[in-house]
Protein backbone atom coordinates (compact mmCIF):
# COMPACT_ATOMS: atom_id res chain seq x y z
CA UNK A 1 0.00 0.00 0.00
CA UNK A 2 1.84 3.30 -1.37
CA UNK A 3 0.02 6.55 -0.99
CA UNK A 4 1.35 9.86 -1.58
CA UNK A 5 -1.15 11.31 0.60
CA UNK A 6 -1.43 12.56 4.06
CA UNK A 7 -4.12 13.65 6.42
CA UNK A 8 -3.14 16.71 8.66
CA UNK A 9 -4.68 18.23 11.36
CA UNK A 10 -4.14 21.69 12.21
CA UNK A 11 -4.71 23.72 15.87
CA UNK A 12 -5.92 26.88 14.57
CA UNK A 13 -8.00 25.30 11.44
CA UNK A 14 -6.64 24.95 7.54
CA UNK A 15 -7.04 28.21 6.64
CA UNK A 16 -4.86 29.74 10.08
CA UNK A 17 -1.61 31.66 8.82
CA UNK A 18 0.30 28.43 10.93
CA UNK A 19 -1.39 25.89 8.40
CA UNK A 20 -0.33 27.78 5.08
CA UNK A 21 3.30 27.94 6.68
CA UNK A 22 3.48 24.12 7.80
CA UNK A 23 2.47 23.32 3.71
CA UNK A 24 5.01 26.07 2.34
CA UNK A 25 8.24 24.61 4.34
CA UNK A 26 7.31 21.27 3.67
CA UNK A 27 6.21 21.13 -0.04
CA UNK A 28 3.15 19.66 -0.04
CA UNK A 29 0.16 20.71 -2.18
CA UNK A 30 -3.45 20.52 -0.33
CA UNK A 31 -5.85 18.80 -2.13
CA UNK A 32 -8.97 19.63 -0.34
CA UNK A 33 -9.96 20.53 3.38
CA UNK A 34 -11.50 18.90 5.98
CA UNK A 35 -13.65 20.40 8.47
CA UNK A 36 -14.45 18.04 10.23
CA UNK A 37 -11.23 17.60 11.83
CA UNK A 38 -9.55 21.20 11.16
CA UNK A 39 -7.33 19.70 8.70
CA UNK A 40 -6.41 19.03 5.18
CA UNK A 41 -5.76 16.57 2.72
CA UNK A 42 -2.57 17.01 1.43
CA UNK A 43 -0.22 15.56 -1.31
CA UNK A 44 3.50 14.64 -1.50
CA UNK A 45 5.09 16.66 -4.62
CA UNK A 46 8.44 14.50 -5.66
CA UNK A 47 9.70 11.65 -4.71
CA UNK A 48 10.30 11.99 -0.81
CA UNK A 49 9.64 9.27 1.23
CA UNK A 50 6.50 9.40 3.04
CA UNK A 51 8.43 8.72 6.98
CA UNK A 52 10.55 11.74 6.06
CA UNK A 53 7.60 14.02 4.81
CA UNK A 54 6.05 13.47 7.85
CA UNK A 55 8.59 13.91 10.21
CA UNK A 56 8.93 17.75 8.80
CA UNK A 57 5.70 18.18 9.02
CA UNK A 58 4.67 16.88 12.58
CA UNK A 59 7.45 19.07 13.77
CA UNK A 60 5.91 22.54 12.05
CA UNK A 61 4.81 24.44 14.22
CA UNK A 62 0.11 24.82 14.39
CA UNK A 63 0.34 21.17 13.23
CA UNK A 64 -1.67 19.03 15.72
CA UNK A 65 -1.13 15.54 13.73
CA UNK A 66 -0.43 14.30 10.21
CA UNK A 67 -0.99 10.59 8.97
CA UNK A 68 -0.94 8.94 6.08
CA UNK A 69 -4.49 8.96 4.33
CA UNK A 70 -4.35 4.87 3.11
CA UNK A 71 -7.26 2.82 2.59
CA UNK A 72 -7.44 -0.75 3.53
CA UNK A 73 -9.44 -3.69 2.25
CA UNK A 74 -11.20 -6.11 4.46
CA UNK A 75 -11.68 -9.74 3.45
CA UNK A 76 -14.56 -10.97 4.08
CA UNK A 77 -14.80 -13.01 7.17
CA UNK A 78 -16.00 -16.89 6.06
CA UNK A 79 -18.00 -18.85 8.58
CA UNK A 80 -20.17 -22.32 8.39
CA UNK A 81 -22.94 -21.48 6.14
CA UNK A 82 -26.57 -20.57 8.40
CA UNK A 83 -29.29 -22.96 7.26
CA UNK A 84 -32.84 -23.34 8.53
């Protein structure tokens, strides 16, 4: 599972001066925000390795978290088969 994408959560909101900073020093692009969590969305540009982007940005200063936005897949669980 590669993803170039990361989930960040801000302590003023997205759209604080702190937020816009934290995205400028470490070269990401946002992609969309998220309200729900006063964050964004944001996307690796280049070929940086996810551990390190995140490392420079969990140290910026306004940034509350950051994560990698990865989805999973479940396999269904398989049981005996329910008859009546």
């Amino acid at each position: 599972m590669r993803t170039q994408r990361i989930i960040v959560v801000y302590e003023d909101g997205p759209s604080s001066p702190s937020a816009l900073a934290a995205e400028n020093a470490t070269g990401v692009v946002r992609v969309r925000d998220i309200s729900q969590l006063d964050g964004a969305l944001v996307e690796i540009v280049g070929d940086e390795p996810m551990e390190s982007v995140l490392a420079r940005l969990r140290a910026q200063p306004g940034v509350r978290s950051a994560q990698p936005d990865a989805s999973m897949r479940v396999s269904p669980i398989r049981g005996p088969a329910i008859r009546p």
